[in-house]
C-alpha atoms as a PDB file:
ATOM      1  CA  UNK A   1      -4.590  17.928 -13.428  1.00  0.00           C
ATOM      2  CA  UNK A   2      -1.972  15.975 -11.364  1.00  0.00           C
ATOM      3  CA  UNK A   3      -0.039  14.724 -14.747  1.00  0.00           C
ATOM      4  CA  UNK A   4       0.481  18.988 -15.460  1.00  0.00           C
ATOM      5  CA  UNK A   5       1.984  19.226 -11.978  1.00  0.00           C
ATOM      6  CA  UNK A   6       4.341  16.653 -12.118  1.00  0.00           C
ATOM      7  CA  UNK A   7       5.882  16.944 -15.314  1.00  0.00           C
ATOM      8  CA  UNK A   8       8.594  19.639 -14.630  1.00  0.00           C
ATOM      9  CA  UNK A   9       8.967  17.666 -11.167  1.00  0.00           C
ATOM     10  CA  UNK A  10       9.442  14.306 -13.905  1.00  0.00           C
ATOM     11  CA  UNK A  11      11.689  16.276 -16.041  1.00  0.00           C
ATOM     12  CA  UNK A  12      13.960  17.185 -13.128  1.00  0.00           C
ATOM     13  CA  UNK A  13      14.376  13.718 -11.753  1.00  0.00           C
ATOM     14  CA  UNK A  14      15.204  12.392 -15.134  1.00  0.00           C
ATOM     15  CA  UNK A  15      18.081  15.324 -15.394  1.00  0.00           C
ATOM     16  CA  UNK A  16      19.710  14.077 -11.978  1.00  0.00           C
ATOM     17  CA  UNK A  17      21.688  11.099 -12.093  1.00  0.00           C
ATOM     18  CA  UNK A  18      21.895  10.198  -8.488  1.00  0.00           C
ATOM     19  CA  UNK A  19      17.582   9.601  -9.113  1.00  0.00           C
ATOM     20  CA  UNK A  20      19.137   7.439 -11.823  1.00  0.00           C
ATOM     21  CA  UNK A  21      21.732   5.434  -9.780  1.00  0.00           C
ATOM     22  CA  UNK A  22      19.172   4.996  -7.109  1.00  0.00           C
ATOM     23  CA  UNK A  23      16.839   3.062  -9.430  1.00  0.00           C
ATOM     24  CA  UNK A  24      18.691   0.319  -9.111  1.00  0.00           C
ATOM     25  CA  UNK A  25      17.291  -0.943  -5.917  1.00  0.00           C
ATOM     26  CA  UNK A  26      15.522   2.271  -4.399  1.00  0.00           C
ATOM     27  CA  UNK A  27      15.331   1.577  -0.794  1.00  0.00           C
ATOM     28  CA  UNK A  28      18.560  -0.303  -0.428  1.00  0.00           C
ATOM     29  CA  UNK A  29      20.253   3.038  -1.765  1.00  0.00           C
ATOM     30  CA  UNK A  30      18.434   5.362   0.287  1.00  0.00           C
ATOM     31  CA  UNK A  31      19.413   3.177   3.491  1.00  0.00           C
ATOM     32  CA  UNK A  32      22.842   3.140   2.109  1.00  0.00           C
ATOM     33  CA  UNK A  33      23.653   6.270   1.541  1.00  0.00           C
ATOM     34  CA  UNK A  34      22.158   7.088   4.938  1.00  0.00           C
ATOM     35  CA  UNK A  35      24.626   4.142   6.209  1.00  0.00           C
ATOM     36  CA  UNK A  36      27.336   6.075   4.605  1.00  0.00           C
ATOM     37  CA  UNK A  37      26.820   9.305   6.135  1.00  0.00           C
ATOM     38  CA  UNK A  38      26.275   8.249   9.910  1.00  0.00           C
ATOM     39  CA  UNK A  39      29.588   6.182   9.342  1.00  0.00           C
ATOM     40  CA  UNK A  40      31.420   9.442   9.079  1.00  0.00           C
ATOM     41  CA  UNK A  41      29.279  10.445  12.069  1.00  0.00           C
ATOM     42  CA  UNK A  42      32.660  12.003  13.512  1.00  0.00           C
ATOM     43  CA  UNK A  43      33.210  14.782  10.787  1.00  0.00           C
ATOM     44  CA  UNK A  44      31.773  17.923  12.211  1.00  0.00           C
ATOM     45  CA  UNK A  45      30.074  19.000   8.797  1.00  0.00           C
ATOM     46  CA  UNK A  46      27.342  16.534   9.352  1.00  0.00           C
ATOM     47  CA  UNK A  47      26.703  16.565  12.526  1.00  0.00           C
ATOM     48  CA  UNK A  48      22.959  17.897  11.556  1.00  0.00           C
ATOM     49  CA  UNK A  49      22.513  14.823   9.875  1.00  0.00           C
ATOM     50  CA  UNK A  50      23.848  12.823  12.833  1.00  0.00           C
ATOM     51  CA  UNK A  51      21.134  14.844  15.083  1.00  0.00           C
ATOM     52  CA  UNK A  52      18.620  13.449  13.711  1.00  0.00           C
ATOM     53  CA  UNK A  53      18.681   9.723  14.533  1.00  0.00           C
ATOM     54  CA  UNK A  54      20.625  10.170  18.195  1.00  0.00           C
ATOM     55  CA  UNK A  55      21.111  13.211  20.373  1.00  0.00           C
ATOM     56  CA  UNK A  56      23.089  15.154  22.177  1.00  0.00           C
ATOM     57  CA  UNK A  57      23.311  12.499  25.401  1.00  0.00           C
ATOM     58  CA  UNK A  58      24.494   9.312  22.794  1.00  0.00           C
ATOM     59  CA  UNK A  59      27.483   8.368  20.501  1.00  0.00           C
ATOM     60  CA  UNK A  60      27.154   6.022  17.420  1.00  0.00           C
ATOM     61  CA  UNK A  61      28.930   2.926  18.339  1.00  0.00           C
ATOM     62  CA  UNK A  62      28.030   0.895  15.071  1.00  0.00           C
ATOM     63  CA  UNK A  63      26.275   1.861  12.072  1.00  0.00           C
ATOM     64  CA  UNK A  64      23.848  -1.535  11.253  1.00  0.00           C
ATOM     65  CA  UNK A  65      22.035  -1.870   8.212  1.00  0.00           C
ATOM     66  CA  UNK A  66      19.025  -4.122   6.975  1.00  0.00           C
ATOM     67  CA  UNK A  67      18.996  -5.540  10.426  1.00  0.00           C
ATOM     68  CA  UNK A  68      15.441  -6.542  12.187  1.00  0.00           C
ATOM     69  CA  UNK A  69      13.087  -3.722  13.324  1.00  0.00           C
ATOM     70  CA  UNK A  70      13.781  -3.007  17.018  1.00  0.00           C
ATOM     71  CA  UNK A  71      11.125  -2.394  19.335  1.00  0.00           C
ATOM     72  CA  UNK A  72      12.225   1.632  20.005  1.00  0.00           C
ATOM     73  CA  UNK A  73      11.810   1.983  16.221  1.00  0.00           C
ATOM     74  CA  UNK A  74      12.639   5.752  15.284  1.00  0.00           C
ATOM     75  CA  UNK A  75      11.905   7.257  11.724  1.00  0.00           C
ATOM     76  CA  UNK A  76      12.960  10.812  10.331  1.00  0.00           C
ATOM     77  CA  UNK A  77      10.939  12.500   8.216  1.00  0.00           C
ATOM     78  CA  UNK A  78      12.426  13.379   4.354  1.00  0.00           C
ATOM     79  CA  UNK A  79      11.539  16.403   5.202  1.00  0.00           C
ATOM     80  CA  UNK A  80      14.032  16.838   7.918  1.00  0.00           C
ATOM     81  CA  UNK A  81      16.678  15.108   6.412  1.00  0.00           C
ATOM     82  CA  UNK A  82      16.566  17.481   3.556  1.00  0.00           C
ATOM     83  CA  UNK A  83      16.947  20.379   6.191  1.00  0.00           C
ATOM     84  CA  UNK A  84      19.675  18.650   7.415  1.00  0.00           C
ATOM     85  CA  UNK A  85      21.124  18.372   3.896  1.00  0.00           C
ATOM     86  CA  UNK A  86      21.201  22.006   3.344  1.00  0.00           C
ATOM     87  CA  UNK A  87      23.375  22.713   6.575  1.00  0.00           C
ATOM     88  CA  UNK A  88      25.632  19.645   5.795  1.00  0.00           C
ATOM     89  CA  UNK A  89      29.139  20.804   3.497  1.00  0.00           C
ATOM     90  CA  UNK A  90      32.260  19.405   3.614  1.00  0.00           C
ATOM     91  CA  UNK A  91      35.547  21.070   3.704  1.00  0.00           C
ATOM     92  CA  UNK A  92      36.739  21.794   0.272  1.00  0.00           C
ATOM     93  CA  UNK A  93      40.477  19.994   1.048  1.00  0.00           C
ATOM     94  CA  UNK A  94      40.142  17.577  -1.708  1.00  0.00           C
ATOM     95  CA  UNK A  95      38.585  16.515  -5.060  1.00  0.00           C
ATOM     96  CA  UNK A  96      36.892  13.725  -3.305  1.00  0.00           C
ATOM     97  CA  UNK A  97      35.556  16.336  -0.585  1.00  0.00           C
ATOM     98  CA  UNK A  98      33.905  18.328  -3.858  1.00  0.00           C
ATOM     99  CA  UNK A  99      32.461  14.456  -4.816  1.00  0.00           C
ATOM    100  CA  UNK A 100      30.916  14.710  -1.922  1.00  0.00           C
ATOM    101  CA  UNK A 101      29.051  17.715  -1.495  1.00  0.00           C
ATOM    102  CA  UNK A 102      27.762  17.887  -5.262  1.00  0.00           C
ATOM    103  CA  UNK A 103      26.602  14.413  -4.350  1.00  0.00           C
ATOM    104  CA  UNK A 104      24.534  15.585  -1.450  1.00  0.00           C
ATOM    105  CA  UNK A 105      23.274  18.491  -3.156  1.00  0.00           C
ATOM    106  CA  UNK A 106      21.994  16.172  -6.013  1.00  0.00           C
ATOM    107  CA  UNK A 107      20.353  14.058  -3.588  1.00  0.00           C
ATOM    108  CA  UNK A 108      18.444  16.566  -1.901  1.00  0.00           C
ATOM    109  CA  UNK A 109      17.803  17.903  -5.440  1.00  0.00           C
ATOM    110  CA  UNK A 110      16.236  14.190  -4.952  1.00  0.00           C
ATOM    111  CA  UNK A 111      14.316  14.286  -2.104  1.00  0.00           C
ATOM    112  CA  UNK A 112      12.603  17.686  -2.583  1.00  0.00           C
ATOM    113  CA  UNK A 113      11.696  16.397  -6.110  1.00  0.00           C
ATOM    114  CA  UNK A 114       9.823  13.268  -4.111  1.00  0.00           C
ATOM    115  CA  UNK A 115       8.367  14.989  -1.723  1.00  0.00           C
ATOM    116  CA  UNK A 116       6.269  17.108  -4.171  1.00  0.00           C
ATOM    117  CA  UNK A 117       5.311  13.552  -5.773  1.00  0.00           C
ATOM    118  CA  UNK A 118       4.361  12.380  -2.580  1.00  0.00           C
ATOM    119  CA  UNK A 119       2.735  15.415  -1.259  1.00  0.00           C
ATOM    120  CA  UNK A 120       0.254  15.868  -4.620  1.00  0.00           C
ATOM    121  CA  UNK A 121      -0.646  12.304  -3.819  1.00  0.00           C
ATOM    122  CA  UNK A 122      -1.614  12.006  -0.251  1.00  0.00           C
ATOM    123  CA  UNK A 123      -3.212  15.046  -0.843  1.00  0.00           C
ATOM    124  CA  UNK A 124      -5.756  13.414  -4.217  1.00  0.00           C
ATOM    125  CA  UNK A 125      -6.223  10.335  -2.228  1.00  0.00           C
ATOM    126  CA  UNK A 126      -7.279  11.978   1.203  1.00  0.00           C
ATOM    127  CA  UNK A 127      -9.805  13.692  -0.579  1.00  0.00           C
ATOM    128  CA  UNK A 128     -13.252  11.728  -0.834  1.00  0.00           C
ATOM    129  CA  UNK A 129     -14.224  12.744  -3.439  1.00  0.00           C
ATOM    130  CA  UNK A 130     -11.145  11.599  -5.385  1.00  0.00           C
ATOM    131  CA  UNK A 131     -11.338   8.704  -7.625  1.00  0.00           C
ATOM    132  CA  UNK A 132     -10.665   4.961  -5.736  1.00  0.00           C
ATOM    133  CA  UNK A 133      -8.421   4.384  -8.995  1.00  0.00           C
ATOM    134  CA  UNK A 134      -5.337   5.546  -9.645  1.00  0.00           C
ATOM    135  CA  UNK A 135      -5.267   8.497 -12.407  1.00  0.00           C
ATOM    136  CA  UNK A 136      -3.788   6.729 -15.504  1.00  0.00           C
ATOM    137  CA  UNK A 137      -2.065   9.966 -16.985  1.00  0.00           C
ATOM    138  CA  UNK A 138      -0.046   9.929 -13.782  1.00  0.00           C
ATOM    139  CA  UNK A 139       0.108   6.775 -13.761  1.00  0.00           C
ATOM    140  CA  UNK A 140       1.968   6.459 -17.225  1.00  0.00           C
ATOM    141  CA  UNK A 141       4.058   9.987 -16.283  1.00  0.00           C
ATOM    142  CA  UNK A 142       5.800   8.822 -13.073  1.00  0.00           C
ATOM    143  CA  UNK A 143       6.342   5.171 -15.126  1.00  0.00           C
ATOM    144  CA  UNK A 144       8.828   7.338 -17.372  1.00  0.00           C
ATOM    145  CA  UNK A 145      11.003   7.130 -14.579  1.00  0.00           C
ATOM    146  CA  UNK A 146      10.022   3.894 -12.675  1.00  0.00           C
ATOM    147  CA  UNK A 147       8.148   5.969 -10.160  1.00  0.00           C
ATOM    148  CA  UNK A 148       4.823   4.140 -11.176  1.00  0.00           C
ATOM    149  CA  UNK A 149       4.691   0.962  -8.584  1.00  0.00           C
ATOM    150  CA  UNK A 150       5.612   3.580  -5.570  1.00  0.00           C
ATOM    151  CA  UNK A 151       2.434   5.612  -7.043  1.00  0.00           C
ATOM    152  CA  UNK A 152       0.591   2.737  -6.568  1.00  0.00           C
ATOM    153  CA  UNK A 153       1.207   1.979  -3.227  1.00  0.00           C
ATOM    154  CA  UNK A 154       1.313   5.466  -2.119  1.00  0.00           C
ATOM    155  CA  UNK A 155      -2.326   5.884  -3.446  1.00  0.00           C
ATOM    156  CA  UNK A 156      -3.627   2.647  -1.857  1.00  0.00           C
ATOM    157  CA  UNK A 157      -2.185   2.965   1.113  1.00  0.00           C
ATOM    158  CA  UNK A 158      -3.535   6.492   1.844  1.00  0.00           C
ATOM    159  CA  UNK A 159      -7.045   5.712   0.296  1.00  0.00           C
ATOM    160  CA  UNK A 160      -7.335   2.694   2.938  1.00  0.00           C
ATOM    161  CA  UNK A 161      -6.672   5.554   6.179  1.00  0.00           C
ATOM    162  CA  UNK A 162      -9.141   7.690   3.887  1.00  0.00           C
ATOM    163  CA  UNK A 163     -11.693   4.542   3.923  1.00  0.00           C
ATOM    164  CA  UNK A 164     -11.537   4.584   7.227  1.00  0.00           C
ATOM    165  CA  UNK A 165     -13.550   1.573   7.852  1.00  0.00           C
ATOM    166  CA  UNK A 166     -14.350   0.712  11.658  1.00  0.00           C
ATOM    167  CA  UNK A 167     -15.717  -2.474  11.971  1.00  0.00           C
ATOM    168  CA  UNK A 168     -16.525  -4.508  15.073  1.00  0.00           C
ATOM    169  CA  UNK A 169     -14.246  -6.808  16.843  1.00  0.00           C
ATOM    170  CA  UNK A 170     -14.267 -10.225  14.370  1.00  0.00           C
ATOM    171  CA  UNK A 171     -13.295  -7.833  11.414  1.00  0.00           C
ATOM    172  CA  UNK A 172      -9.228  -7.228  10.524  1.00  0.00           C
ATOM    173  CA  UNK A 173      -8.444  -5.284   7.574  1.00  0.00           C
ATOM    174  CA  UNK A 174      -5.208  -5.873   5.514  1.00  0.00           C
ATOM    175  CA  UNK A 175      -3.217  -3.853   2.672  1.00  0.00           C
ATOM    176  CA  UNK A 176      -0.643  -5.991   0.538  1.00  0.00           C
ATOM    177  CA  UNK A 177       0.705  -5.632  -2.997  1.00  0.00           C
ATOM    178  CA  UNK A 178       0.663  -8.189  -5.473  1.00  0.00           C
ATOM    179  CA  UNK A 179       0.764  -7.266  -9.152  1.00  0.00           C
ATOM    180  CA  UNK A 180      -0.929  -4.127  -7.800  1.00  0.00           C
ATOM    181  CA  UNK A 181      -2.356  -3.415  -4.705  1.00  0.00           C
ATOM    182  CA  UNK A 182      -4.968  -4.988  -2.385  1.00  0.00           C
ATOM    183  CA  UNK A 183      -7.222  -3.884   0.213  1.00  0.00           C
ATOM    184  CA  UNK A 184      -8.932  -6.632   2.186  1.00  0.00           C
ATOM    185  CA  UNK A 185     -11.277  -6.951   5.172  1.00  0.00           C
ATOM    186  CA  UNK A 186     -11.560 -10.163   6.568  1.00  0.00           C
ATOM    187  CA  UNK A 187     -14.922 -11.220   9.389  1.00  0.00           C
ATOM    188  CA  UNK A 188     -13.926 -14.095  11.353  1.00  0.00           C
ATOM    189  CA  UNK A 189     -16.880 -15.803  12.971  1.00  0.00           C
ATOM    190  CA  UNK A 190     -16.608 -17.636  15.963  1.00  0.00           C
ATOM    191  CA  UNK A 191     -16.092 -21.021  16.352  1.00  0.00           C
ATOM    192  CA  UNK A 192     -15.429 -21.313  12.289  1.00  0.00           C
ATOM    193  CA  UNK A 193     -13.029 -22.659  10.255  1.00  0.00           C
ATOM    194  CA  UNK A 194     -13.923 -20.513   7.319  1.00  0.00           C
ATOM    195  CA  UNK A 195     -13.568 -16.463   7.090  1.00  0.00           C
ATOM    196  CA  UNK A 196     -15.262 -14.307   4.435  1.00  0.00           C
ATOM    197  CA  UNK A 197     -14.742 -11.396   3.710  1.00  0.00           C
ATOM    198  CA  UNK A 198     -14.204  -8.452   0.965  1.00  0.00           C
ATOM    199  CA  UNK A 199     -11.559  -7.504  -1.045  1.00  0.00           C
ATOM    200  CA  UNK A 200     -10.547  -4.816  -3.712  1.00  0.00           C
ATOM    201  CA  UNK A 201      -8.438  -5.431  -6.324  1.00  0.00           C
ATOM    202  CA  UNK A 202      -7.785  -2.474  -8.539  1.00  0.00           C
ATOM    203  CA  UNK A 203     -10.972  -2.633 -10.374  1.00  0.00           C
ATOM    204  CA  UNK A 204     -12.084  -6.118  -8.899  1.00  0.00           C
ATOM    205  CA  UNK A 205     -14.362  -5.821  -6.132  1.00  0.00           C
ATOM    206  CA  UNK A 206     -14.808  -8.821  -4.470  1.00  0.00           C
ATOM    207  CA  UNK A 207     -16.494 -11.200  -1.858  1.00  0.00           C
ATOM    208  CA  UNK A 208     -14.582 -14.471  -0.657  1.00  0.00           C
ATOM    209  CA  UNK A 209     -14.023 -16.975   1.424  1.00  0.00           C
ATOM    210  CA  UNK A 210     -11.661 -18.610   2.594  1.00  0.00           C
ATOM    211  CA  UNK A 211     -10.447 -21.976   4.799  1.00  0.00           C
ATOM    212  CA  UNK A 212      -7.159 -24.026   5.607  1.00  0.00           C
ATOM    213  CA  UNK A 213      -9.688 -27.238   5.607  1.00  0.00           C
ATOM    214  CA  UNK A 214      -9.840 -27.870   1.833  1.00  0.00           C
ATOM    215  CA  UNK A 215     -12.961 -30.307   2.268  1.00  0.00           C
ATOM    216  CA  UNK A 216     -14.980 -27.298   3.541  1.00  0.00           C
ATOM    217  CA  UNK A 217     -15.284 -25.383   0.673  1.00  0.00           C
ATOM    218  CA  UNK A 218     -15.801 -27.933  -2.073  1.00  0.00           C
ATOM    219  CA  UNK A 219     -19.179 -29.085  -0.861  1.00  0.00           C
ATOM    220  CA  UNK A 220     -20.323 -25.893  -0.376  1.00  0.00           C
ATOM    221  CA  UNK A 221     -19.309 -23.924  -3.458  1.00  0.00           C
ATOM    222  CA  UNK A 222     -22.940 -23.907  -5.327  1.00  0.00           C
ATOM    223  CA  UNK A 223     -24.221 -22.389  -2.334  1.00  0.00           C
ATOM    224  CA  UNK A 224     -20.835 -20.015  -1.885  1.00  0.00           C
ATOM    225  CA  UNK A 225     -21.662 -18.333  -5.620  1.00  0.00           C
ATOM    226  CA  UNK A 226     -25.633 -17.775  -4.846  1.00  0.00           C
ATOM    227  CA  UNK A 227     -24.397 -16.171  -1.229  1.00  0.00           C
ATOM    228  CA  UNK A 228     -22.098 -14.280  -2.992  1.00  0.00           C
ATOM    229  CA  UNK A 229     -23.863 -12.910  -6.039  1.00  0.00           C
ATOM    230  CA  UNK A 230     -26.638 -12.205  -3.698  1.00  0.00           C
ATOM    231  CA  UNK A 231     -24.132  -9.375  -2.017  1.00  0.00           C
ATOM    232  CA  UNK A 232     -22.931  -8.024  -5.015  1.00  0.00           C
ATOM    233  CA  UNK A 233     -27.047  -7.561  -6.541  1.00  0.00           C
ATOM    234  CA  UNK A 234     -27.287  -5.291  -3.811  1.00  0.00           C
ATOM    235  CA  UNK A 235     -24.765  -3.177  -4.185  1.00  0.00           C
ATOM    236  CA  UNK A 236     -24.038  -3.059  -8.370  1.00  0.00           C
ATOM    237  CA  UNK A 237     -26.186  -3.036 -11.204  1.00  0.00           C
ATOM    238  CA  UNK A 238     -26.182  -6.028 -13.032  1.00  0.00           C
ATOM    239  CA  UNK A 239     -23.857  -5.449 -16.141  1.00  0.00           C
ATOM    240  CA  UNK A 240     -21.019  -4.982 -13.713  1.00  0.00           C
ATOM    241  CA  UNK A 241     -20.817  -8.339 -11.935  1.00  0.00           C
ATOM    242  CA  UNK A 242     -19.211 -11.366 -13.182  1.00  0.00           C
ATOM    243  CA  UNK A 243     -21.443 -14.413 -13.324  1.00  0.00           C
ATOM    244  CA  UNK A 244     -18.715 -16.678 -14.614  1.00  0.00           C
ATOM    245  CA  UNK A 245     -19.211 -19.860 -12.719  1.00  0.00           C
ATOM    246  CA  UNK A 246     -16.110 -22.811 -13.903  1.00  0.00           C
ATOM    247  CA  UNK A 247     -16.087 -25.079 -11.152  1.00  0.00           C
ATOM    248  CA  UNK A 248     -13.208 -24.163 -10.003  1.00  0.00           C
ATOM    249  CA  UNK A 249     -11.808 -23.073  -6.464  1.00  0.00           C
ATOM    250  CA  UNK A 250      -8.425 -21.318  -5.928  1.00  0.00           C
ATOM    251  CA  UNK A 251      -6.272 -23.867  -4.123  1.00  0.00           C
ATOM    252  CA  UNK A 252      -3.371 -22.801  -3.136  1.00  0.00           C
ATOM    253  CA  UNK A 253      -0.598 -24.408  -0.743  1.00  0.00           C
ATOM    254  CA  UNK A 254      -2.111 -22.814   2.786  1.00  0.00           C
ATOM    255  CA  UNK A 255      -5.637 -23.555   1.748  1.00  0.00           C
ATOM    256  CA  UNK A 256      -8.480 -23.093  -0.188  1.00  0.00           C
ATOM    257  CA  UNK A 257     -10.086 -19.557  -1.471  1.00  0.00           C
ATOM    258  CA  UNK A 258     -13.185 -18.922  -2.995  1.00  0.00           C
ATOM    259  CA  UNK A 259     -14.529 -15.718  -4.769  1.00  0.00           C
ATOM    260  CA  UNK A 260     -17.121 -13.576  -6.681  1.00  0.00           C
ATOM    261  CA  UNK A 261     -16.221 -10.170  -7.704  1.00  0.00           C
ATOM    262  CA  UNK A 262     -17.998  -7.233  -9.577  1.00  0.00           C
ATOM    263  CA  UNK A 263     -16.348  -4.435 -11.673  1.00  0.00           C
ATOM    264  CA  UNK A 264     -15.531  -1.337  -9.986  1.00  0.00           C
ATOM    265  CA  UNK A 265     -16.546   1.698 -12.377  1.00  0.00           C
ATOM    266  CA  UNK A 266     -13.528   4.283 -12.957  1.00  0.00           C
ATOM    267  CA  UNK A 267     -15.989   6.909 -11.694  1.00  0.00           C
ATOM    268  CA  UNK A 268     -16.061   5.721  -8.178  1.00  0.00           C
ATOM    269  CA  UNK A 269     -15.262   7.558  -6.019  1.00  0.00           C
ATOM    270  CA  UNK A 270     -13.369   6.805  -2.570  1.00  0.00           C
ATOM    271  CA  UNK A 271     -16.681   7.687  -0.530  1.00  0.00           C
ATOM    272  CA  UNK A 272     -18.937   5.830  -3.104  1.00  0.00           C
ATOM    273  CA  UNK A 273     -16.193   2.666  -2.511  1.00  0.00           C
ATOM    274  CA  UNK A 274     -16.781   3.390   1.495  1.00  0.00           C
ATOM    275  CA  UNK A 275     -20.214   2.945   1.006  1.00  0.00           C
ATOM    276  CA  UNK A 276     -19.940  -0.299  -0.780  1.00  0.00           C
ATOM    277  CA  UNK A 277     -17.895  -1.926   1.397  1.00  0.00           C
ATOM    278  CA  UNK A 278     -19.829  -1.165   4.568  1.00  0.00           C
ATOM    279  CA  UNK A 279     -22.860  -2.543   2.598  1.00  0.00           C
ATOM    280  CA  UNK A 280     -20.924  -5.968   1.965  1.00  0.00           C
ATOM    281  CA  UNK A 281     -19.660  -5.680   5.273  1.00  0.00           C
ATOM    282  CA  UNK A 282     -23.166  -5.793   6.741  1.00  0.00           C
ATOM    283  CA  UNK A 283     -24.314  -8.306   4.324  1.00  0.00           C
ATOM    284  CA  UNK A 284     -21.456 -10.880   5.542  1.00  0.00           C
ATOM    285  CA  UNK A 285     -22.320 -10.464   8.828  1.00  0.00           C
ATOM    286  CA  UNK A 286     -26.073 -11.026   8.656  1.00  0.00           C
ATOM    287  CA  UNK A 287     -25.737 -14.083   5.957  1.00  0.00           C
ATOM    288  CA  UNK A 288     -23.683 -16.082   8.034  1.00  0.00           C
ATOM    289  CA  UNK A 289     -25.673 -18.161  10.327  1.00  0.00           C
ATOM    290  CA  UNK A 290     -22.347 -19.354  12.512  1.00  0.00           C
ATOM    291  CA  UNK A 291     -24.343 -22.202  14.633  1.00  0.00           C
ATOM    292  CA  UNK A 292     -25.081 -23.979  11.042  1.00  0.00           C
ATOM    293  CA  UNK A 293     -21.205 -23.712  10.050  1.00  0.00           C
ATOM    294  CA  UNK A 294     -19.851 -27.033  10.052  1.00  0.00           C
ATOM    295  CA  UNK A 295     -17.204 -29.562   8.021  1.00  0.00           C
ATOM    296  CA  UNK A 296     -20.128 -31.308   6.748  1.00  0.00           C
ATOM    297  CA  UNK A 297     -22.545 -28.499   5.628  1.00  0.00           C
ATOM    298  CA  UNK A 298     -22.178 -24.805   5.448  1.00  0.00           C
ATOM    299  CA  UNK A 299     -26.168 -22.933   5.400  1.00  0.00           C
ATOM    300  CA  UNK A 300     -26.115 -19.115   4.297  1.00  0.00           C
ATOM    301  CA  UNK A 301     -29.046 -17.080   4.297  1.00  0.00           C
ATOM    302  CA  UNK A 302     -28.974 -16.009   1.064  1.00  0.00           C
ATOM    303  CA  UNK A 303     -31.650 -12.891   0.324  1.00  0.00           C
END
């Protein structure tokens, strides 16, 4: 189990109190302490470090943080930098020089400790036969040290390249986070204002669409539910979709969003989720009759 692995990994992080200082806003302190280092670019005992963002041919003129991406965008791998750690010691001269180096030694203490974390989960979620959810043991180990939210995104965001879902040319898929994560594939017919489209939401798995033209959608919605229950009957067994029908449309200040959605079972798998979504996929594209899509009338062939 992943929750056995991690635990002496968990127990170390809580016992290092540069993991705890960096809690406090985790990528901001990563970016700073990297800040801090390449500002003493000029002391010879990290020039390792300094290697890895410039080389031999350059000079750091300014050290910039939180600053727009550029387009020569350059990233170093933790791995590396924790190489670099290990050859990086400053002069014992001082107290503050001693500061220093337990610091650094701590915070590769840090990095290694991540590292496993991340490696144990890229590896479960590029497996297909993994579960789509995340593993709730893990999930509630790695939130004993506010680890839990970068669990979640790591999983979702390696399960979407493990989906790897090709679709033609009027499809764009999407990952964003909000209050958990959210993997979306959107078909855009020609010559409509409306897109459809489906989208997971931890255990919601769903079939909108959506418009900027708030008109569009309201005289259409009877005929949006049938169209979209008509999806989900052919890809989950009935117990597991929700037939709720209020009335209601999600309006929200860009537009107007409609949706169905059926319950994903905690058994699925990532391949079994594939399969589902291609299904939908294919569903979309051959219920949409684009020549009848219009402000006045929207037709669906609903089967």
């Amino acid at each position: 189990m992943m929750a056995d692995l991690l635990k002496n990994t968990v127990i170390s992080l809580k016992q290092n109190l540069v993991y705890t200082l960096s809690l406090g806003d985790k990528e901001l302190f990563h970016s700073n302490v990297l800040g801090w280092l390449l500002e003493n670019h000029n002391d010879k005992s990290i020039q390792s470090i300094v290697k890895l963002f410039i080389n031999d041919e350059l000079e750091i003129e300014r050290v910039e943080r939180e600053k727009n991406r550029p387009v020569n965008w350059q990233t170093v791998a933790y791995e590396d930098l924790c190489k670099a750690l290990s050859e990086t010691q400053f002069s014992l001269t001082s107290d503050e020089q001693k500061f220093r180096n337990e610091f650094l030694s701590s915070y590769k203490k840090l990095l290694e400790s991540l590292l496993k974390i991340i490696s144990l989960v890229v590896t479960s979620a590029s497996e297909e036969n993994s579960p789509y959810l995340v593993d709730k043991e893990v999930f509630n180990t790695l939130k004993e040290i506010r680890l839990h939210d970068v669990y979640q995104k790591l999983y979702a965001s390696t399960v979407q390249k493990t989906l790897n879902i090709n679709a033609s040319k009027n499809w764009k898929s999407d990952i964003y986070f909000m209050n958990g994560s959210v993997l979306k594939w959107t078909y855009i017919p020609d010559n409509s204002n409306v897109v459809y489209g489906v989208e997971i939401q931890r255990e919601k798995f769903c079939i909108f669409a959506e418009t900027k033209d708030r008109t569009v959608l309201k005289q259409s919605e009877k005929k949006l539910s049938e169209y979209f229950e008509s999806i989900l009957n052919e890809i989950f067994e009935e117990g597991l979709i929700n037939h709720k029908k209020d009335g209601r449309l999600n309006i929200y200040n860009k537009g107007i969003y409609k949706y169905q959605y059926a319950k994903i079972p905690a058994v699925t798998t990532i391949r079994d989720l594939r399969k589902k979504i291609k299904i939908a996929m294919k569903k979309i594209e051959e219920g949409i009759d684009v020549s009848d899509l219009s402000v006045d009338d929207l037709e669906f062939k609903v089967k």
